[in-house]
N, C-alpha and C. Protein backbone atom coordinates (compact mmCIF):
# COMPACT_ATOMS: atom_id res chain seq x y z
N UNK A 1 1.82 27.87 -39.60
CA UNK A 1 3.11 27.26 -39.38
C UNK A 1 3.84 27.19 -40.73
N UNK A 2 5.79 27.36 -40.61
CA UNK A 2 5.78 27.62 -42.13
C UNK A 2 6.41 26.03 -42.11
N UNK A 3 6.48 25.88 -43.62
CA UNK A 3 6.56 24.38 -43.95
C UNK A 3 7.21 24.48 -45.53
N UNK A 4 7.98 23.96 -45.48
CA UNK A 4 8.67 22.88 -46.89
C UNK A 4 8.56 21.95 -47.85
N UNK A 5 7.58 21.93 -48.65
CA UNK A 5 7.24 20.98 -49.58
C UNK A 5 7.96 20.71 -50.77
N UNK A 6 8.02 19.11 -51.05
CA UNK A 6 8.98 19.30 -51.59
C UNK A 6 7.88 18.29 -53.16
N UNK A 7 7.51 19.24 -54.62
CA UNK A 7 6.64 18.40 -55.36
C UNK A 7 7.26 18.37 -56.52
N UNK A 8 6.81 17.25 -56.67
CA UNK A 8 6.88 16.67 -58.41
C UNK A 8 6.41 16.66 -59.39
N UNK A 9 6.47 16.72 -60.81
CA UNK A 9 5.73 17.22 -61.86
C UNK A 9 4.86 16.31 -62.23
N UNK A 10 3.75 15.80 -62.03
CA UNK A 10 3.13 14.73 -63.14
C UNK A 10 2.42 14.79 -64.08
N UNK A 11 3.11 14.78 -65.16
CA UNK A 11 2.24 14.19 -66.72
C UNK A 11 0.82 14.10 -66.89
N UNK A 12 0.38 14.46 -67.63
CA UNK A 12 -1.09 13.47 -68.03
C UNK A 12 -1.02 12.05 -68.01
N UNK A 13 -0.09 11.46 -68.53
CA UNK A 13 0.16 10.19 -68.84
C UNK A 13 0.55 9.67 -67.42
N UNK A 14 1.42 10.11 -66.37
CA UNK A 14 1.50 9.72 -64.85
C UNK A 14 0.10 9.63 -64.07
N UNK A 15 -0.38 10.99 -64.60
CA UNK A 15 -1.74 11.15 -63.81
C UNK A 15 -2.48 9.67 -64.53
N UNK A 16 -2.71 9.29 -65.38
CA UNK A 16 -3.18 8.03 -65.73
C UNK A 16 -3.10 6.84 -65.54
N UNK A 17 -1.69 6.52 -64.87
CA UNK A 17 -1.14 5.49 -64.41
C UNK A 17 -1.66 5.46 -62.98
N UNK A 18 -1.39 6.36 -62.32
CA UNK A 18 -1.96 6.70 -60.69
C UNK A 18 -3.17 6.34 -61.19
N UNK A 19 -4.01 6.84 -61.78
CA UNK A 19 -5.75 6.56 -62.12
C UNK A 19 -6.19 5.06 -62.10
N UNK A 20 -5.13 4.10 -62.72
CA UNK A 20 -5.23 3.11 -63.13
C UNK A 20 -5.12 2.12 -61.96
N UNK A 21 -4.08 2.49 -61.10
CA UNK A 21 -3.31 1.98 -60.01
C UNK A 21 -4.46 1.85 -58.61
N UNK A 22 -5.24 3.49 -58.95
CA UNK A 22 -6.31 3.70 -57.57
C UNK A 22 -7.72 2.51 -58.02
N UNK A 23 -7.84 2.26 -59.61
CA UNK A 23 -9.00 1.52 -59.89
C UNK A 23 -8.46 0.20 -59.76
N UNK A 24 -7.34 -0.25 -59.61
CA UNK A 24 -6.84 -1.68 -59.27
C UNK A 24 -6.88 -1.81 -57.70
N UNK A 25 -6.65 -0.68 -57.28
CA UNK A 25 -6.32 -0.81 -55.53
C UNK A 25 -7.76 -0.65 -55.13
N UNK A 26 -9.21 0.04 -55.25
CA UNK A 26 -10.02 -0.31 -55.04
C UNK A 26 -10.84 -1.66 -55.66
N UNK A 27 -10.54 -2.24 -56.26
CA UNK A 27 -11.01 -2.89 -56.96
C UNK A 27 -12.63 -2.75 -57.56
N UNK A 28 -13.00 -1.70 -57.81
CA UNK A 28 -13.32 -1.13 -58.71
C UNK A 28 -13.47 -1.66 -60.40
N UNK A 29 -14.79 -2.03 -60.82
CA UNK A 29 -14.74 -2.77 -61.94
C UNK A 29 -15.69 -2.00 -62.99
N UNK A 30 -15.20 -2.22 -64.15
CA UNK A 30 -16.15 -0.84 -65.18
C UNK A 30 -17.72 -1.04 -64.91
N UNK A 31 -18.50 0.03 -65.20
CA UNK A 31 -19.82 0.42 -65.18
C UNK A 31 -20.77 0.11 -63.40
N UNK A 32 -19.63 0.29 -62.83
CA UNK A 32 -20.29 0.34 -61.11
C UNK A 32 -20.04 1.55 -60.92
N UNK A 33 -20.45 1.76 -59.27
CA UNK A 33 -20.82 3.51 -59.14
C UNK A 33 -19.51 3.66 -58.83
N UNK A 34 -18.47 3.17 -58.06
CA UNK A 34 -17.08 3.24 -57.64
C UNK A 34 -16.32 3.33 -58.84
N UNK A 35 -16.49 2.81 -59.98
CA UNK A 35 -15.75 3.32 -61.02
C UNK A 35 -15.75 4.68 -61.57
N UNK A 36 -17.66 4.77 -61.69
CA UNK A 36 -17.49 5.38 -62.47
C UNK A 36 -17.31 7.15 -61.41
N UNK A 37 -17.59 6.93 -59.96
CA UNK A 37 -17.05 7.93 -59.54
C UNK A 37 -15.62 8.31 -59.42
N UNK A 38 -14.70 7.13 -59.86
CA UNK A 38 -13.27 7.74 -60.05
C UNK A 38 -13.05 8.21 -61.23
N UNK A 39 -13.52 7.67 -62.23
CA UNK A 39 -13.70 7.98 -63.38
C UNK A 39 -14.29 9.73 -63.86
N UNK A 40 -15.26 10.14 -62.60
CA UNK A 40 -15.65 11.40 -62.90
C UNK A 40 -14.64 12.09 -62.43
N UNK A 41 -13.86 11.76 -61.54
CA UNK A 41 -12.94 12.82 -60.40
C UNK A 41 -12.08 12.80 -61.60
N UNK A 42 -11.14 12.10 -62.12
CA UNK A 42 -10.29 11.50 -62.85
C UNK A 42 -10.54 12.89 -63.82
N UNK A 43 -11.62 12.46 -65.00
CA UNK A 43 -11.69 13.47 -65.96
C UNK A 43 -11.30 15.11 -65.30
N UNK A 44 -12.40 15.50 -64.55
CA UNK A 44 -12.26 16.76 -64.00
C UNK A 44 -11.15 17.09 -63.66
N UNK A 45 -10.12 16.40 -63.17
CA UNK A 45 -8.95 16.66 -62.89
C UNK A 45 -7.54 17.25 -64.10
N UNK A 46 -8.35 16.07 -64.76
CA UNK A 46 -7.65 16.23 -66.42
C UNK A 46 -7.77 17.83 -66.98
N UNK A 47 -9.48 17.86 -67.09
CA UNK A 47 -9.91 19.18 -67.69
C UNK A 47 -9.70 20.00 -67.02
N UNK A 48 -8.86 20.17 -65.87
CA UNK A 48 -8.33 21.27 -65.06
C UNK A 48 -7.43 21.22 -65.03
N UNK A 49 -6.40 20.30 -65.57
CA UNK A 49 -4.85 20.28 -65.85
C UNK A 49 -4.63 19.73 -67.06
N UNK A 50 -4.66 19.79 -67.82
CA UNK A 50 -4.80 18.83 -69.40
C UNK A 50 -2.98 18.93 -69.20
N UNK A 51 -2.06 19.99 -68.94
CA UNK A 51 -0.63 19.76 -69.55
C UNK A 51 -0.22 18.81 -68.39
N UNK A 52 -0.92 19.04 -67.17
CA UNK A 52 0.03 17.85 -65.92
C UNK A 52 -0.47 18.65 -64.32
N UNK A 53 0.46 18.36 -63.38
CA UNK A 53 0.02 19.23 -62.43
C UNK A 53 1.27 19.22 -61.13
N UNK A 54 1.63 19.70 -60.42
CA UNK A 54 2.52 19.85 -59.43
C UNK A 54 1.76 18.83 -58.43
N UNK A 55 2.49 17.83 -57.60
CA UNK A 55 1.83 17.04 -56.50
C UNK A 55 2.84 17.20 -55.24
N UNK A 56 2.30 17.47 -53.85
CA UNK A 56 3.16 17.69 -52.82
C UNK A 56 3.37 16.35 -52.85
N UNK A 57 4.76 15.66 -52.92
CA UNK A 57 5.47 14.19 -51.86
C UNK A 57 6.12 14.46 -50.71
N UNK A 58 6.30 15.43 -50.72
CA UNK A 58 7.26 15.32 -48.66
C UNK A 58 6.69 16.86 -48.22
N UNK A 59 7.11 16.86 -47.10
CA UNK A 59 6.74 18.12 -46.65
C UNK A 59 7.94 17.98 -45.20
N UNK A 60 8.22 19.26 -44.90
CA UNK A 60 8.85 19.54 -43.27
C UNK A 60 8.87 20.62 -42.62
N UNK A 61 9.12 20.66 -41.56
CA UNK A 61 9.15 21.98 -40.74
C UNK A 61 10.70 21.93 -40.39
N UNK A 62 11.29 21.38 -40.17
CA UNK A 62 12.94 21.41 -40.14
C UNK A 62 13.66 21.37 -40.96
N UNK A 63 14.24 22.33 -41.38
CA UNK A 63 14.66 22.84 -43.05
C UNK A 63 15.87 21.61 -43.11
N UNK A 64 17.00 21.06 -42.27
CA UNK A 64 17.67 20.00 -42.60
C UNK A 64 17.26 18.57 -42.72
N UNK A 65 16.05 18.13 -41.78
CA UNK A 65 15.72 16.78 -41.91
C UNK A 65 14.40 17.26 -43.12
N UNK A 66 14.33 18.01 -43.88
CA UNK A 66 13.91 18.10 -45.05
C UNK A 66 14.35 17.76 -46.13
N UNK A 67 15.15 18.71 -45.85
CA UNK A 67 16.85 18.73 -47.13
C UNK A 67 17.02 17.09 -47.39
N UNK A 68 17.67 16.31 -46.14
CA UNK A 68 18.13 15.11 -46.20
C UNK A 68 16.96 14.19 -46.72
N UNK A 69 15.53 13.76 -46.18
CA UNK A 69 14.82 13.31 -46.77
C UNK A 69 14.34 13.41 -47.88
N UNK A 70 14.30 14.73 -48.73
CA UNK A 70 14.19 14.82 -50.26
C UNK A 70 15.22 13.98 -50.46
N UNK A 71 16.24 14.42 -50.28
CA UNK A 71 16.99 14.10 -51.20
C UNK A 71 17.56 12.53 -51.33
N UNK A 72 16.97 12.30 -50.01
CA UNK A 72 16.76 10.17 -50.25
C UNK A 72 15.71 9.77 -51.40
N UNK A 73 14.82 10.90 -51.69
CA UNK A 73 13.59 10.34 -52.26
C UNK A 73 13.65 10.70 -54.29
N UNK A 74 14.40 11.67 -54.49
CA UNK A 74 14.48 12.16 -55.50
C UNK A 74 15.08 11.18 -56.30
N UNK A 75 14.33 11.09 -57.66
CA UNK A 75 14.69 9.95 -58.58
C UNK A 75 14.77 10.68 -59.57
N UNK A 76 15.96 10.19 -60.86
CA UNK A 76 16.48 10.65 -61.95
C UNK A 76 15.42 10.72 -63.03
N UNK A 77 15.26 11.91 -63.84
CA UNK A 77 14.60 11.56 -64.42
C UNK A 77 13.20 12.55 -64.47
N UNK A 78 12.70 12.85 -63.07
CA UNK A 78 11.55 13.20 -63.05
C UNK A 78 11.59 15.12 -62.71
N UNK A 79 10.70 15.67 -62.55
CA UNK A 79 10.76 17.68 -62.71
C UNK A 79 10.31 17.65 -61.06
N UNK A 80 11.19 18.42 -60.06
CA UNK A 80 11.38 18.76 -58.71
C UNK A 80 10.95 20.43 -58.80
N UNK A 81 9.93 20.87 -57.92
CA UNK A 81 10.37 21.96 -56.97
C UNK A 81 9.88 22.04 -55.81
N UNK A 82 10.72 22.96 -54.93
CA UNK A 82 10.88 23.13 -53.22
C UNK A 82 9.81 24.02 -53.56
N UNK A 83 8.84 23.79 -52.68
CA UNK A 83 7.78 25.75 -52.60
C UNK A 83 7.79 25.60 -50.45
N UNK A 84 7.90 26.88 -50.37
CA UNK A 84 7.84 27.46 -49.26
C UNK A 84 6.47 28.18 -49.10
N UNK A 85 6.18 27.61 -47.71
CA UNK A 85 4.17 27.68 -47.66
C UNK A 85 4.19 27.70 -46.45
N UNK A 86 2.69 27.36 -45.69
CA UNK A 86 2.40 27.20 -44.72
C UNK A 86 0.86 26.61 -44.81
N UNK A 87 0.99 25.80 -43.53
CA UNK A 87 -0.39 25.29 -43.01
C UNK A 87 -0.66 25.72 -42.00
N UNK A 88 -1.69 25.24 -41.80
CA UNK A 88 -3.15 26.16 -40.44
C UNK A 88 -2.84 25.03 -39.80
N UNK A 89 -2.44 25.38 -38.54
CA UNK A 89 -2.11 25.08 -37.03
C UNK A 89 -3.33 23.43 -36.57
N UNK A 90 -4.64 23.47 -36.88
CA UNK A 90 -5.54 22.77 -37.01
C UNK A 90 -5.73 22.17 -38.25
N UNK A 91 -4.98 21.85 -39.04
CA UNK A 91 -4.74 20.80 -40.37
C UNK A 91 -4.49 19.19 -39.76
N UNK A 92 -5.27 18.65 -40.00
CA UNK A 92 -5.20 17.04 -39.89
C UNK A 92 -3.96 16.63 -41.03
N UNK A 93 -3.59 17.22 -41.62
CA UNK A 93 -2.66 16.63 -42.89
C UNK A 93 -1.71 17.86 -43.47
N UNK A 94 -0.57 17.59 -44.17
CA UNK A 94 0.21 18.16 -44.41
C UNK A 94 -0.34 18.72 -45.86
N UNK A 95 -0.54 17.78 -46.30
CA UNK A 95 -1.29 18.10 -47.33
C UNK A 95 -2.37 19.19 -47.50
N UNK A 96 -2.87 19.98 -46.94
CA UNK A 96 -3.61 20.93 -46.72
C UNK A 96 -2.82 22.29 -46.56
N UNK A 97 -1.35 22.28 -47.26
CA UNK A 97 -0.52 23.66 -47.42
C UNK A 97 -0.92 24.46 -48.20
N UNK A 98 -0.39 25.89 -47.80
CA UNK A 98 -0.72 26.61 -49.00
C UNK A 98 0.73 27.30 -49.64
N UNK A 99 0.91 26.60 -51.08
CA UNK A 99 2.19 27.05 -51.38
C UNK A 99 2.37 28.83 -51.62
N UNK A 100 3.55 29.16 -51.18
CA UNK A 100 3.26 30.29 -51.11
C UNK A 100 4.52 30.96 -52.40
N UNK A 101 5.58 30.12 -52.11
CA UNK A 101 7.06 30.71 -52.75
C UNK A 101 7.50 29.59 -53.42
N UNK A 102 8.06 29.45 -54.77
CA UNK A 102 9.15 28.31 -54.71
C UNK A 102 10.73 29.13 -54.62
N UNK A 103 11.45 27.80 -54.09
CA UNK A 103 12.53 27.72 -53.78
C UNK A 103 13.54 27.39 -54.74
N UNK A 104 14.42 27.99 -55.20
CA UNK A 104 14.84 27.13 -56.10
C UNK A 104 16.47 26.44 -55.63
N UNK A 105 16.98 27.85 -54.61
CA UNK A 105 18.37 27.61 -53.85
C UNK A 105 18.21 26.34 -53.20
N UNK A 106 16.71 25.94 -52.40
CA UNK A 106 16.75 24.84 -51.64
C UNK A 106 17.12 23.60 -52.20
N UNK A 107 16.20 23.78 -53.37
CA UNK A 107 16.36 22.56 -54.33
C UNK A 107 17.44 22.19 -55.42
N UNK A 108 18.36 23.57 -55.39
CA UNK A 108 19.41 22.97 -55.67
C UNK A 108 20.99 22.53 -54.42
N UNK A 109 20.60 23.38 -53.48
CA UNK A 109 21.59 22.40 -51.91
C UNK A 109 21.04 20.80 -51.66
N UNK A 110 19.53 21.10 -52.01
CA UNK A 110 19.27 19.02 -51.79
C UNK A 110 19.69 18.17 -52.79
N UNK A 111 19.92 18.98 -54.06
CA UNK A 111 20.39 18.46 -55.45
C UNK A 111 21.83 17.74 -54.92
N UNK A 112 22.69 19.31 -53.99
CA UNK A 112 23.80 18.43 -54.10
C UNK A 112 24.33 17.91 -52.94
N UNK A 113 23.52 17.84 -51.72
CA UNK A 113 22.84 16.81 -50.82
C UNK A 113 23.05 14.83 -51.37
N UNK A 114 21.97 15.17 -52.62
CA UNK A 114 22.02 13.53 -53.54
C UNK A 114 23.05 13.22 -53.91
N UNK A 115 24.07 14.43 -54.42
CA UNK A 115 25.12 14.20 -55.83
C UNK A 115 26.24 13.91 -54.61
N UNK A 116 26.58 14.12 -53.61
CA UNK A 116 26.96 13.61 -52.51
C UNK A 116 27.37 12.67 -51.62
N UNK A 117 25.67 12.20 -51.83
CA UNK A 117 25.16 10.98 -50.57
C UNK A 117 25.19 10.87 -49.50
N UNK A 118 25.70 12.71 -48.59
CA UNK A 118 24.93 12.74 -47.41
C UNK A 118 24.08 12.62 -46.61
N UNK A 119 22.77 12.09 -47.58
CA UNK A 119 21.99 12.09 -46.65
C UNK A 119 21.54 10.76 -45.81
């Protein structure tokens, strides 16, 4: 099925904050096995992205109630791109795309979608 994702750039330093955020939300306390298994995922993640990494936040199959929902969600400030993909028909989650293309026309009509406030 084809699909619309729409991801954001995060930092090392974002990725750290999220890190920080998941060991507060589990509550998770240093030198237990729950730490220190986020703690292993955590690194590995790092040493496989040390500059940052692309993260899917939205996804759609209807190229306008896409458009419009990015572009409620997009905040100043942060690195956007549209990639054009698809998922397997039997995916429990959206999250399980495979990016295939980025977009860049898309992401700049949702750009001016925001600059707007159509949506």
């Amino acid at each position: 099925m084809k699909i619309w994702i729409l991801e954001k750039w995060d930092s090392t330093e974002n990725m750290q904050s999220k890190f920080d955020e998941a060991v507060a939300f589990s509550g998770a306390t240093e030198n237990t096995p729950l730490f220190e298994m986020l703690k292993t995922e955590f690194q590995k993640l790092i040493d496989n992205t040390p500059q940052g990494q692309w993260s899917g936040i939205l996804a759609g199959i209807s190229y306008k109630s896409f458009c419009n929902n990015a572009a409620s969600i997009i905040e100043d400030g942060n690195t956007y791109r549209v990639m054009q993909g698809t998922f397997d028909d039997l995916s429990f989650h959206w999250m399980d795309y495979h990016a295939e293309t980025e977009n860049k026309l898309v992401l700049n009509h949702i750009m001016k979608i925001r600059e707007k406030g159509e949506f």
